[in-house]
PDB file of N, CA and C in Angstrom:
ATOM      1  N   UNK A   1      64.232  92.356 108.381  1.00  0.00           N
ATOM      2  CA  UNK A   1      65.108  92.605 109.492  1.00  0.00           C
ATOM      3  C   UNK A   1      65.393  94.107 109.559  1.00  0.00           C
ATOM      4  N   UNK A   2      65.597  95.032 110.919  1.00  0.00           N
ATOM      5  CA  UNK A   2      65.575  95.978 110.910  1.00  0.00           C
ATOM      6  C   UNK A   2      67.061  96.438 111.668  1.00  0.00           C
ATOM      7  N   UNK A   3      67.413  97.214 111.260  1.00  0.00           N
ATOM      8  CA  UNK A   3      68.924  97.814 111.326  1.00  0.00           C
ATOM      9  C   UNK A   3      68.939  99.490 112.474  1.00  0.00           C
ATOM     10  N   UNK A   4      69.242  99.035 113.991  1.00  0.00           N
ATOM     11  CA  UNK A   4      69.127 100.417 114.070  1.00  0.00           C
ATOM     12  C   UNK A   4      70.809 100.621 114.037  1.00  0.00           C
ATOM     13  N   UNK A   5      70.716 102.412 113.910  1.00  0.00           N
ATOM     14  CA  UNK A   5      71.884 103.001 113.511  1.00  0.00           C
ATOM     15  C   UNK A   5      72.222 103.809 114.454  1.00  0.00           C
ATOM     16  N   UNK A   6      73.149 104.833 114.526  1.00  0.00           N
ATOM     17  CA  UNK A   6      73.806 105.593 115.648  1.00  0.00           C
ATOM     18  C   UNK A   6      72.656 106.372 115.730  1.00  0.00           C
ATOM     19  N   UNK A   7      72.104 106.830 114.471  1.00  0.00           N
ATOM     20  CA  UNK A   7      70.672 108.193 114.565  1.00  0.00           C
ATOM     21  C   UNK A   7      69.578 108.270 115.219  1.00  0.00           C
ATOM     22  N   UNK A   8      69.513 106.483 115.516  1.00  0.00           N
ATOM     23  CA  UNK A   8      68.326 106.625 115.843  1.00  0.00           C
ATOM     24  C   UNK A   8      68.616 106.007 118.021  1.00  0.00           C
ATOM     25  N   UNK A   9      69.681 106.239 118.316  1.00  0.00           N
ATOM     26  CA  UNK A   9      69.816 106.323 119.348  1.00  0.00           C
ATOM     27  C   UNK A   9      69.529 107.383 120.308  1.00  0.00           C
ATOM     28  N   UNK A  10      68.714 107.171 121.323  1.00  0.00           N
ATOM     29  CA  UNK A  10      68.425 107.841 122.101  1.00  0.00           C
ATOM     30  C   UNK A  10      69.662 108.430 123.249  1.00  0.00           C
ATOM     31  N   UNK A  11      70.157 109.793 123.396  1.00  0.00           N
ATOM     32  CA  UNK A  11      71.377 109.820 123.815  1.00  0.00           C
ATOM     33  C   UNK A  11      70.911 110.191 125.472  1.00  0.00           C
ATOM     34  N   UNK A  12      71.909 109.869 125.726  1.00  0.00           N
ATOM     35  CA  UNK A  12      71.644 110.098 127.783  1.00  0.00           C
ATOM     36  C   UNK A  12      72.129 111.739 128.053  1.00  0.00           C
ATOM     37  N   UNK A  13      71.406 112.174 128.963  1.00  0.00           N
ATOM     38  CA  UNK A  13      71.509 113.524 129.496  1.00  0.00           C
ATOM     39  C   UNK A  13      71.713 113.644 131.105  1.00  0.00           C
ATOM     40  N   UNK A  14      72.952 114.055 131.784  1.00  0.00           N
ATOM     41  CA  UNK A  14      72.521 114.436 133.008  1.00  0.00           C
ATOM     42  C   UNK A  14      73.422 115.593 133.337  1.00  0.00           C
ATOM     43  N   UNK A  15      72.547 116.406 133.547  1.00  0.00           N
ATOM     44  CA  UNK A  15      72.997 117.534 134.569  1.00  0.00           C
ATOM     45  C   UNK A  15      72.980 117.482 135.781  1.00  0.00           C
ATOM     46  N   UNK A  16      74.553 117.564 136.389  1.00  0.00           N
ATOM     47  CA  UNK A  16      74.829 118.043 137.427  1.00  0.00           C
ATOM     48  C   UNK A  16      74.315 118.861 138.552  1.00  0.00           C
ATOM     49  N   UNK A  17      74.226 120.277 137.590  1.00  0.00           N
ATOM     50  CA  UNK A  17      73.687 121.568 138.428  1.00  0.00           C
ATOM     51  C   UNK A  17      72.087 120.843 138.906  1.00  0.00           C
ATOM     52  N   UNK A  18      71.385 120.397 138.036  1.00  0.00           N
ATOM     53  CA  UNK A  18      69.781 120.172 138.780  1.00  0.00           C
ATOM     54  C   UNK A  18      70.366 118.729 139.469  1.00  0.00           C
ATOM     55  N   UNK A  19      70.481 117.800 139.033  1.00  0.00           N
ATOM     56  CA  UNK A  19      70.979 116.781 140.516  1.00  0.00           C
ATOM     57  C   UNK A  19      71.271 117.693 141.662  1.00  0.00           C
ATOM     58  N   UNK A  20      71.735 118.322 141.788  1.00  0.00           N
ATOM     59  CA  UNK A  20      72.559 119.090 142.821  1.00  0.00           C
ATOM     60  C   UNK A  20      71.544 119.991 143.375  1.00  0.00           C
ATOM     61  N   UNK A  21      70.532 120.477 142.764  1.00  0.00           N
ATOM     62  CA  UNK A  21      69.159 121.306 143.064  1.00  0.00           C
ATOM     63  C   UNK A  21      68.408 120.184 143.806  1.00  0.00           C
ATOM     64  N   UNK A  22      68.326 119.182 142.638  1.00  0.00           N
ATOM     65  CA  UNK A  22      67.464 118.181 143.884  1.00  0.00           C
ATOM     66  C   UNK A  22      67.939 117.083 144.429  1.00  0.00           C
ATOM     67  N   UNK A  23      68.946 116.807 145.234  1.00  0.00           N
ATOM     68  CA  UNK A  23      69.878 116.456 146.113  1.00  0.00           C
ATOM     69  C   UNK A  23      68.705 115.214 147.200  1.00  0.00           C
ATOM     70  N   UNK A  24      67.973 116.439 147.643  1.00  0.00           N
ATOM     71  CA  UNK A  24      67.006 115.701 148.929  1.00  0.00           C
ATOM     72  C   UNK A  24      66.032 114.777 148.021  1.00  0.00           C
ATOM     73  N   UNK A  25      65.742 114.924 146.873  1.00  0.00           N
ATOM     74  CA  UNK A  25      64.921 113.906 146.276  1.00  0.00           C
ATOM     75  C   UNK A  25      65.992 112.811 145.692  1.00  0.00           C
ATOM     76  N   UNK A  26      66.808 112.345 145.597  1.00  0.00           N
ATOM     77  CA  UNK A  26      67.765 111.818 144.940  1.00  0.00           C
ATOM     78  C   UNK A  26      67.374 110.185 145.424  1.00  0.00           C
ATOM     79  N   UNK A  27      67.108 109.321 145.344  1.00  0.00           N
ATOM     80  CA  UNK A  27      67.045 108.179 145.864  1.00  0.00           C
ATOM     81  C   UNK A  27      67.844 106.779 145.162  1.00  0.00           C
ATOM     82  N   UNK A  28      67.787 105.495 145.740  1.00  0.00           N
ATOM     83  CA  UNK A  28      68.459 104.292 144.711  1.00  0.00           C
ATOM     84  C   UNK A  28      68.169 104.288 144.081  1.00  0.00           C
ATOM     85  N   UNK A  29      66.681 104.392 143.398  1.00  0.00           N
ATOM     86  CA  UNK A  29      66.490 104.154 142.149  1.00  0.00           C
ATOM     87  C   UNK A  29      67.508 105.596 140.745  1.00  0.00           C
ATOM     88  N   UNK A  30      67.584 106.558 141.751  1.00  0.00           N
ATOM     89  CA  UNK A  30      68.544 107.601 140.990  1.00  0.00           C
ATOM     90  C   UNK A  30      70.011 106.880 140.693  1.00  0.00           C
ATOM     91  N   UNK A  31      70.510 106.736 141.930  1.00  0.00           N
ATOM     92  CA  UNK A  31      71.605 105.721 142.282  1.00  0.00           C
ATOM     93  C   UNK A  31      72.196 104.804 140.569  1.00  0.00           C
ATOM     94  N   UNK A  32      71.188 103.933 140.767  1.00  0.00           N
ATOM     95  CA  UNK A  32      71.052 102.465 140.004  1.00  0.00           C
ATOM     96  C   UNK A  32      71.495 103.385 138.349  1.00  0.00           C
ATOM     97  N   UNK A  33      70.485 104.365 138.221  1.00  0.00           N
ATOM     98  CA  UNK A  33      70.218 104.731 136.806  1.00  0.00           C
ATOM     99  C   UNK A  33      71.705 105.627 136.542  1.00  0.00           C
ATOM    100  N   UNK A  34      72.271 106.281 137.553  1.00  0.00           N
ATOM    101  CA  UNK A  34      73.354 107.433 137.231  1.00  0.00           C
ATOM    102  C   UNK A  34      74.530 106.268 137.257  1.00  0.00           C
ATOM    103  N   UNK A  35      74.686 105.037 138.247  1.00  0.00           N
ATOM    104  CA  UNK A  35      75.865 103.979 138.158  1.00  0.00           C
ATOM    105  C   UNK A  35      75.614 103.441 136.500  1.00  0.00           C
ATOM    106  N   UNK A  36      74.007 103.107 136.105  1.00  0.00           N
ATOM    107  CA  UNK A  36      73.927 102.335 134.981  1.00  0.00           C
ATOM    108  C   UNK A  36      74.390 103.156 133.547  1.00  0.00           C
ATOM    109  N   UNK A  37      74.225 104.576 134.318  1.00  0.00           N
ATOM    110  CA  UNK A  37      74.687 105.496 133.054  1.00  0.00           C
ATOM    111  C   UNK A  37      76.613 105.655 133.052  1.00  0.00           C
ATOM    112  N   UNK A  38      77.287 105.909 134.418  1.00  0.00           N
ATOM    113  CA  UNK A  38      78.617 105.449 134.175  1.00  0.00           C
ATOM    114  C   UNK A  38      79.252 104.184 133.312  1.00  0.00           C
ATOM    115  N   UNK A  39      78.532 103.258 133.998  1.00  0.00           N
ATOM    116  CA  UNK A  39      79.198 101.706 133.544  1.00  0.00           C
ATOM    117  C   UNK A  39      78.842 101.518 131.666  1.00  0.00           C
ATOM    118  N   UNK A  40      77.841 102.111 131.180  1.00  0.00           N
ATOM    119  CA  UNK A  40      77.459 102.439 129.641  1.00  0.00           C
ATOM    120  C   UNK A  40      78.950 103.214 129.070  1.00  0.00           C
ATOM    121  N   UNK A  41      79.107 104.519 130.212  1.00  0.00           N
ATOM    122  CA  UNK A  41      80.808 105.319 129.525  1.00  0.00           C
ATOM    123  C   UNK A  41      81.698 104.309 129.223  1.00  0.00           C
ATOM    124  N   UNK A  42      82.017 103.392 130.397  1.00  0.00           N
ATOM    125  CA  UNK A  42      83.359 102.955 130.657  1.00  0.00           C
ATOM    126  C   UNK A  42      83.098 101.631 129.357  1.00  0.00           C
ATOM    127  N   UNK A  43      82.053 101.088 129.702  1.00  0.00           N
ATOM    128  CA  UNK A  43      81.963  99.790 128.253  1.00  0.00           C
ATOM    129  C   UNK A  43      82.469 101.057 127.084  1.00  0.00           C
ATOM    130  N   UNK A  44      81.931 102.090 126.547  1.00  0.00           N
ATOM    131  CA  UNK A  44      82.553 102.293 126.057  1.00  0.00           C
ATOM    132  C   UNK A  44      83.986 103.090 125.258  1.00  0.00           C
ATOM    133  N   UNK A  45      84.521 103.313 126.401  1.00  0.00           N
ATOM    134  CA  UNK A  45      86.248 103.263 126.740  1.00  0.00           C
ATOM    135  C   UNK A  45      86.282 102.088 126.783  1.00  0.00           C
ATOM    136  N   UNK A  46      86.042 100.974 126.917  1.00  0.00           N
ATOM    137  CA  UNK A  46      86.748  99.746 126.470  1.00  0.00           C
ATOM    138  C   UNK A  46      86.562  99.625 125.268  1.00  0.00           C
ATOM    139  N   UNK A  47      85.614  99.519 124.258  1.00  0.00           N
ATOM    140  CA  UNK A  47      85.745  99.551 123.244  1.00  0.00           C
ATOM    141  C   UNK A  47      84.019  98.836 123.048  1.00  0.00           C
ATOM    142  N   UNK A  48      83.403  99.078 123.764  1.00  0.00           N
ATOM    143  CA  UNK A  48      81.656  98.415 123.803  1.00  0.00           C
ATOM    144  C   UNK A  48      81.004  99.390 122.538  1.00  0.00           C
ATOM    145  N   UNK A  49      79.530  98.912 123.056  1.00  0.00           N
ATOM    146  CA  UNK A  49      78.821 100.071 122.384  1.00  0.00           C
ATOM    147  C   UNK A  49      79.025 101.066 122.189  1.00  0.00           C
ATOM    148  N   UNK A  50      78.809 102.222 121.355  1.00  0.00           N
ATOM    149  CA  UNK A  50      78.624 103.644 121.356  1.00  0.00           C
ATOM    150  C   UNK A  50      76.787 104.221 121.889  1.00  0.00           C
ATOM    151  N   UNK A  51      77.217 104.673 122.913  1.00  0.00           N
ATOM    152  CA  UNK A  51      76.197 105.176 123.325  1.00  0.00           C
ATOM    153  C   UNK A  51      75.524 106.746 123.173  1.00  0.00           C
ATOM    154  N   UNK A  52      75.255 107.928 123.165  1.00  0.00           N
ATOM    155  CA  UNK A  52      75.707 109.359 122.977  1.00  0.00           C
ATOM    156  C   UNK A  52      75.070 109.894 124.845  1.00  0.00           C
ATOM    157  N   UNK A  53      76.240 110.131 125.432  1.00  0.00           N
ATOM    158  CA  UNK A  53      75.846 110.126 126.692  1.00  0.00           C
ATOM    159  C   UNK A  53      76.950 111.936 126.709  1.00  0.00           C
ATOM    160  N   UNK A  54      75.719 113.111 127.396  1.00  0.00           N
ATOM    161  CA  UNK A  54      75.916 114.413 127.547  1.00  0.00           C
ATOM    162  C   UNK A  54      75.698 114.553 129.693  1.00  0.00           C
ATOM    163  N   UNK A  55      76.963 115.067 129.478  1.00  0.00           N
ATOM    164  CA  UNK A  55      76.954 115.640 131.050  1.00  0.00           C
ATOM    165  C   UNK A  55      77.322 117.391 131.199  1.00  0.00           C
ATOM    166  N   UNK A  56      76.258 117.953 131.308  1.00  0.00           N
ATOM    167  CA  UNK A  56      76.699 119.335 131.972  1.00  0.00           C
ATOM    168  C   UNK A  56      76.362 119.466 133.039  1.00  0.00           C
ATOM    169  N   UNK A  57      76.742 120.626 133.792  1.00  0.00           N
ATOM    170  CA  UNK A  57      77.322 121.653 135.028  1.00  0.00           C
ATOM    171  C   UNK A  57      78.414 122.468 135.150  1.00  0.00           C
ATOM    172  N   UNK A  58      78.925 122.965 135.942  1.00  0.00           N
ATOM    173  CA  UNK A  58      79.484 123.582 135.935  1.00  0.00           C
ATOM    174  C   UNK A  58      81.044 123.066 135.722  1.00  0.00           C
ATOM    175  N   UNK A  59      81.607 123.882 135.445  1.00  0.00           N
ATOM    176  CA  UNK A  59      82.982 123.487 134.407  1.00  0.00           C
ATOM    177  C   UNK A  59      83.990 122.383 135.858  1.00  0.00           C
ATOM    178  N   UNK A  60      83.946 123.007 136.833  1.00  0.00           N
ATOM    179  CA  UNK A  60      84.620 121.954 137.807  1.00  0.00           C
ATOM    180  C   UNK A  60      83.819 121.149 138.424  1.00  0.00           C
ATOM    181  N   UNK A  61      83.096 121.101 138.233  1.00  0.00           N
ATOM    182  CA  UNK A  61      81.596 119.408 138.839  1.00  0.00           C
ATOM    183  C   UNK A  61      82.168 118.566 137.709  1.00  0.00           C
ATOM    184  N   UNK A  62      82.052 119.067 136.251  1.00  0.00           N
ATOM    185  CA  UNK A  62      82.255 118.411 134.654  1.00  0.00           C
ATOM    186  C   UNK A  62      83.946 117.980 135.000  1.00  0.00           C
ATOM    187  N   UNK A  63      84.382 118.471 135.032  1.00  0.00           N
ATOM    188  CA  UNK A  63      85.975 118.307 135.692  1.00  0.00           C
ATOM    189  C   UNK A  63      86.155 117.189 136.732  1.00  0.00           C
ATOM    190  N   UNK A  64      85.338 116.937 137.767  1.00  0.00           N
ATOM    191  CA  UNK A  64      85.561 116.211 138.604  1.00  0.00           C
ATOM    192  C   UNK A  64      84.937 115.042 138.258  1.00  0.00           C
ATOM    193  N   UNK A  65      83.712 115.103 137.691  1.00  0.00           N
ATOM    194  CA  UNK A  65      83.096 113.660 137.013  1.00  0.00           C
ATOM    195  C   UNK A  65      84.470 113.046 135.741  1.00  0.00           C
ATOM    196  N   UNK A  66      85.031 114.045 135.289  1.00  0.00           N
ATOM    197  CA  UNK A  66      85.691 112.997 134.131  1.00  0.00           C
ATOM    198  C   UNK A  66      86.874 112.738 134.691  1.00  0.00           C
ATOM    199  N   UNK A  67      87.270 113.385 135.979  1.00  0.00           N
ATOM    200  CA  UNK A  67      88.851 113.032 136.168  1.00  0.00           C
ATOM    201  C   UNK A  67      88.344 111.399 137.330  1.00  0.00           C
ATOM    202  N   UNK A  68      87.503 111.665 137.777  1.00  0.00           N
ATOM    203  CA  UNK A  68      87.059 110.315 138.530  1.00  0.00           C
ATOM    204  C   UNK A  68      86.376 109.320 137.545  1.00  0.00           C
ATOM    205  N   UNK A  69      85.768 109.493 136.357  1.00  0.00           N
ATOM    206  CA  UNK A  69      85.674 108.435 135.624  1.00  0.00           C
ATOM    207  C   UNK A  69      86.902 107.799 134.774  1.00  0.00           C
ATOM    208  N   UNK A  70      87.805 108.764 134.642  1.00  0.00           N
ATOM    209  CA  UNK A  70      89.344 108.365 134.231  1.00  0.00           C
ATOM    210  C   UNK A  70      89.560 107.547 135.149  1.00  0.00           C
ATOM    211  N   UNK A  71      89.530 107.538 136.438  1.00  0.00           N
ATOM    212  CA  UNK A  71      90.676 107.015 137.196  1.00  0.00           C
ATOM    213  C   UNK A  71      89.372 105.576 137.616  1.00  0.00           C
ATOM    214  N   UNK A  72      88.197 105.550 137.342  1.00  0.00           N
ATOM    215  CA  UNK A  72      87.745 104.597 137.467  1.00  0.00           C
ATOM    216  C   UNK A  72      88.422 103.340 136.366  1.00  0.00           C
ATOM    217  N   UNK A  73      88.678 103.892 135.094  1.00  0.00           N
ATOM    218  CA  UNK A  73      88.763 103.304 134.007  1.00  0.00           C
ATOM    219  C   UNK A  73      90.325 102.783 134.371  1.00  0.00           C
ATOM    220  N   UNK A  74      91.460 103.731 134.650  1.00  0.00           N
ATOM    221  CA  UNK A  74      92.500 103.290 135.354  1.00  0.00           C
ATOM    222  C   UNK A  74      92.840 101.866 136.077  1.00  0.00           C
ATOM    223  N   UNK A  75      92.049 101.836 136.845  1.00  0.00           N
ATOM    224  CA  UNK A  75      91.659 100.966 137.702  1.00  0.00           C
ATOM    225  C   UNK A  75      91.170  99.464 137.731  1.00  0.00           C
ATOM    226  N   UNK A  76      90.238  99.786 136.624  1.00  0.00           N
ATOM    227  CA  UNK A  76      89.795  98.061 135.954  1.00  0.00           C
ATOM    228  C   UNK A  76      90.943  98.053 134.889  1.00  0.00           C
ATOM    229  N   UNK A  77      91.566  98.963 134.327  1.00  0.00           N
ATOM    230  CA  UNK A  77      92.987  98.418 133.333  1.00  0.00           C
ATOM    231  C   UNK A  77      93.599  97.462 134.498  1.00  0.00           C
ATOM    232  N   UNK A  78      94.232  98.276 135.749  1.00  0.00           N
ATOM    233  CA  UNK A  78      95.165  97.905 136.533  1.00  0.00           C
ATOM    234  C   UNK A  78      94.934  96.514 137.244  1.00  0.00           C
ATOM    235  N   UNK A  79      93.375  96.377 137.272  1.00  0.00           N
ATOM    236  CA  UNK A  79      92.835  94.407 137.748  1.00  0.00           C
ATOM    237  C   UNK A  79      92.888  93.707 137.247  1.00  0.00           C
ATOM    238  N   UNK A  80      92.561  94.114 135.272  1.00  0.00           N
ATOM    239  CA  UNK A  80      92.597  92.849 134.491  1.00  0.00           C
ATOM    240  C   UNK A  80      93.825  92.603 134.166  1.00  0.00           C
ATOM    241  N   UNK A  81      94.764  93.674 134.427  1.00  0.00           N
ATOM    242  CA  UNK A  81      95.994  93.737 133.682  1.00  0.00           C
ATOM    243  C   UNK A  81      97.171  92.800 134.567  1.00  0.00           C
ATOM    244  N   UNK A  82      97.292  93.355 135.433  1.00  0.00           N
ATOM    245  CA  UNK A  82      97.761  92.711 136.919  1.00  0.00           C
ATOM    246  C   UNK A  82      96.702  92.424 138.078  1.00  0.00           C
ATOM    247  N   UNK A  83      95.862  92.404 138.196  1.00  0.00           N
ATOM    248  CA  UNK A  83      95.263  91.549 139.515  1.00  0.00           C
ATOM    249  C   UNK A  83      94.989  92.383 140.633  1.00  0.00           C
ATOM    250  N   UNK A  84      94.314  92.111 141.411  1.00  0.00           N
ATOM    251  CA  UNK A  84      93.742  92.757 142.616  1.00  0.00           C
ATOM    252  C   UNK A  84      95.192  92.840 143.396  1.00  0.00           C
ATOM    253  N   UNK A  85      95.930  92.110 143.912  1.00  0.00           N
ATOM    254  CA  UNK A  85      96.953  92.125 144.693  1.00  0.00           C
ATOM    255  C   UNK A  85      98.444  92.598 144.365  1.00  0.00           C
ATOM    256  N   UNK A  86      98.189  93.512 143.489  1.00  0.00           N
ATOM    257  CA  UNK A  86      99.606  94.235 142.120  1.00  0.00           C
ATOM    258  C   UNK A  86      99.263  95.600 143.551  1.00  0.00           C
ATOM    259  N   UNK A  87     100.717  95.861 143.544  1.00  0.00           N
ATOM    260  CA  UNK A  87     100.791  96.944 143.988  1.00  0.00           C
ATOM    261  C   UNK A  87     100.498  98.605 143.173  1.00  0.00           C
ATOM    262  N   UNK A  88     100.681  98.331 141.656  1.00  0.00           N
ATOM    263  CA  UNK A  88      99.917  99.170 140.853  1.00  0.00           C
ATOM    264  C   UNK A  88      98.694  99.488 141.170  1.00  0.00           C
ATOM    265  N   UNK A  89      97.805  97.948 141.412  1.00  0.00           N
ATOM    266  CA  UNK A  89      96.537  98.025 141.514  1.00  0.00           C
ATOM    267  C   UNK A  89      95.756  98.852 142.452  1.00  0.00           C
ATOM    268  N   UNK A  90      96.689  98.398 143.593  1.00  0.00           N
ATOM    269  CA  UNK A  90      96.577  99.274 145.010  1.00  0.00           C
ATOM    270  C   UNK A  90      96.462 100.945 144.931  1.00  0.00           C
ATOM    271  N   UNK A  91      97.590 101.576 144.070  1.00  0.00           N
ATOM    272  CA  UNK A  91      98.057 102.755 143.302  1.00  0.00           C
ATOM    273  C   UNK A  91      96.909 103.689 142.816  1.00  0.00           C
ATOM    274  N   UNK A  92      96.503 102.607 142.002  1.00  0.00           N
ATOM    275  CA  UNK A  92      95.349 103.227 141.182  1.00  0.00           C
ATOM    276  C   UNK A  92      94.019 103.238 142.066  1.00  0.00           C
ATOM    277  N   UNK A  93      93.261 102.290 142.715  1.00  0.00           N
ATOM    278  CA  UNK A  93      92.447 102.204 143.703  1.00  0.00           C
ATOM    279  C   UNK A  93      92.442 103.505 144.785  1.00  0.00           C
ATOM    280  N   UNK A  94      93.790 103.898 145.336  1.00  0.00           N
ATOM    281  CA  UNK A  94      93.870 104.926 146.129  1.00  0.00           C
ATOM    282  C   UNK A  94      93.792 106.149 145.336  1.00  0.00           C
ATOM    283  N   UNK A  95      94.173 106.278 144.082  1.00  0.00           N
ATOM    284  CA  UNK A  95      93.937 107.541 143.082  1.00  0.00           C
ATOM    285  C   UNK A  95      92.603 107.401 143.278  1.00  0.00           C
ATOM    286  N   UNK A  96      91.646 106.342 142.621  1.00  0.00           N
ATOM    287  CA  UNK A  96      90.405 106.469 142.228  1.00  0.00           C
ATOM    288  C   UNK A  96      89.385 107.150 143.947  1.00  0.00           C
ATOM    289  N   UNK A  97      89.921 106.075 145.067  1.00  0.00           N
ATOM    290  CA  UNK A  97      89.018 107.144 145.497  1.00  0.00           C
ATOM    291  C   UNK A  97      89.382 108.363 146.300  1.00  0.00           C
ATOM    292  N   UNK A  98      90.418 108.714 145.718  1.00  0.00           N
ATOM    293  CA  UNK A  98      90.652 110.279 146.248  1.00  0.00           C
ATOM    294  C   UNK A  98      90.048 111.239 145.158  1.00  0.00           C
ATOM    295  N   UNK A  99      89.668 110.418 143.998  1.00  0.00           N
ATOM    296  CA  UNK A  99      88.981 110.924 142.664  1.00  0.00           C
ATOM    297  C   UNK A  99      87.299 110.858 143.426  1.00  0.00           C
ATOM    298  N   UNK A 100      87.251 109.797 144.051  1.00  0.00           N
ATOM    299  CA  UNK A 100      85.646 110.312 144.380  1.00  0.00           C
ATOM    300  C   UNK A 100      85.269 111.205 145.663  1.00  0.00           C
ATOM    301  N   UNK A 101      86.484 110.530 146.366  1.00  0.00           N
ATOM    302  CA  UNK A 101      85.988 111.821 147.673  1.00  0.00           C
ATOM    303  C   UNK A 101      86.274 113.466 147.364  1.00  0.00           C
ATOM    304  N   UNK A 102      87.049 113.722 145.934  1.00  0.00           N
ATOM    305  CA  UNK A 102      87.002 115.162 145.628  1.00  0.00           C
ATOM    306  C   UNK A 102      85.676 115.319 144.816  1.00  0.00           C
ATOM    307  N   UNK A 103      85.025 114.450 144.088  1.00  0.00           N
ATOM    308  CA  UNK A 103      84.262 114.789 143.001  1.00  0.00           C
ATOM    309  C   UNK A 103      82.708 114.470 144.072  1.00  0.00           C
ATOM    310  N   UNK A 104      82.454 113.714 145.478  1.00  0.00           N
ATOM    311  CA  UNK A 104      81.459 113.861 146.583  1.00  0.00           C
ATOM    312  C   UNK A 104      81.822 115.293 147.074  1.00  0.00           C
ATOM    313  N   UNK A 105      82.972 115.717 147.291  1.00  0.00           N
ATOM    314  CA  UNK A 105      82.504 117.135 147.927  1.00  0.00           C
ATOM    315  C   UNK A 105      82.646 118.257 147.033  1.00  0.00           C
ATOM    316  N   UNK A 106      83.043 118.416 145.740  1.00  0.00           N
ATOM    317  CA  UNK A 106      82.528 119.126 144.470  1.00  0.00           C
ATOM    318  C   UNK A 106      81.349 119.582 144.197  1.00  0.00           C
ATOM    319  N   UNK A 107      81.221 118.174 144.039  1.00  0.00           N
ATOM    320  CA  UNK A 107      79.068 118.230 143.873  1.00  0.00           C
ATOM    321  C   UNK A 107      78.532 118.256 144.487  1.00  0.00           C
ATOM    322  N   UNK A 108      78.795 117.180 145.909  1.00  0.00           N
ATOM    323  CA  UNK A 108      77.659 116.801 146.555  1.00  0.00           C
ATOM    324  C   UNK A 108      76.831 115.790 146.450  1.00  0.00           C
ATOM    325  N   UNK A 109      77.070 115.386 145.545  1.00  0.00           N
ATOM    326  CA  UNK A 109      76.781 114.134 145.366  1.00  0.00           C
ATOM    327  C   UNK A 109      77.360 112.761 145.313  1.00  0.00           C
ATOM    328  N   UNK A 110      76.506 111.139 145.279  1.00  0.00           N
ATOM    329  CA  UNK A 110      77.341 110.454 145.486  1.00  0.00           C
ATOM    330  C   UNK A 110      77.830 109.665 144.520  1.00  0.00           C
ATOM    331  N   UNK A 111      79.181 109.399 144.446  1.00  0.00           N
ATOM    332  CA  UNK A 111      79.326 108.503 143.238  1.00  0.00           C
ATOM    333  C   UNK A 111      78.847 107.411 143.896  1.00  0.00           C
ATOM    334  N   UNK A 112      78.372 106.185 142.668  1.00  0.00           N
ATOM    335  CA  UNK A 112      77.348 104.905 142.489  1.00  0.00           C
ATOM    336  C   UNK A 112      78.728 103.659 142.891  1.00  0.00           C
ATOM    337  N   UNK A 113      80.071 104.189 142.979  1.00  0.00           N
ATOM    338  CA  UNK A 113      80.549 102.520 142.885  1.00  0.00           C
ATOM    339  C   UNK A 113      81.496 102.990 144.478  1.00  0.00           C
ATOM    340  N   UNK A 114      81.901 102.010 144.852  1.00  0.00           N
ATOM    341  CA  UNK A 114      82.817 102.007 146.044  1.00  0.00           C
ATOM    342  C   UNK A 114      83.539 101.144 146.200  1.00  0.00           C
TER     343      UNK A 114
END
């Protein structure tokens, strides 16, 4: 039986600045892979796997991806915790996407969930 370990994990890389270079090539299948690389963070902020996932660009693109993945994470606290129809929930939902419509016109790019 074979045991893999944190070392031998392959860690995720995405830069911002070249997404942002190639913008016009960007397609769903980009989409799918940059949502599949968020939803990997947030499993683990819940307490999932450890994955080793690196994001650079520039210091406020990097800024706007983590304050909108905060408030994503916010957000599924605020559903499982209280429910879609909690006025918290509502709260946090309107944070989150004022977190993405700053972090779409930051970058320029689109966040994967809505």
């Amino acid at each position: 039986m074979a045991i893999l370990n944190e070392e031998q994990l392959v860690s995720i890389e995405f830069d911002l600045e070249e997404m942002k270079k190639n913008k016009g090539r960007l397609d769903e299948s980009w989409l799918a892979m940059f949502g599949s690389t968020i939803k990997i963070i947030l499993q683990d902020m819940f307490g999932g796997p450890k994955v080793p996932v690196g994001i650079r660009g520039s210091r406020s693109d990097v800024n706007a991806f983590a304050r909108t993945l905060g408030r994503e994470k916010n957000y599924l606290e605020s559903v499982a915790r209280n429910g879609l129809d909690d006025p918290r929930t509502f709260k946090n939902k309107s944070k989150l996407e004022m977190a993405i419509k700053n972090f779409e016109g930051e970058t320029g790019l689109i966040w994967p969930f809505k």
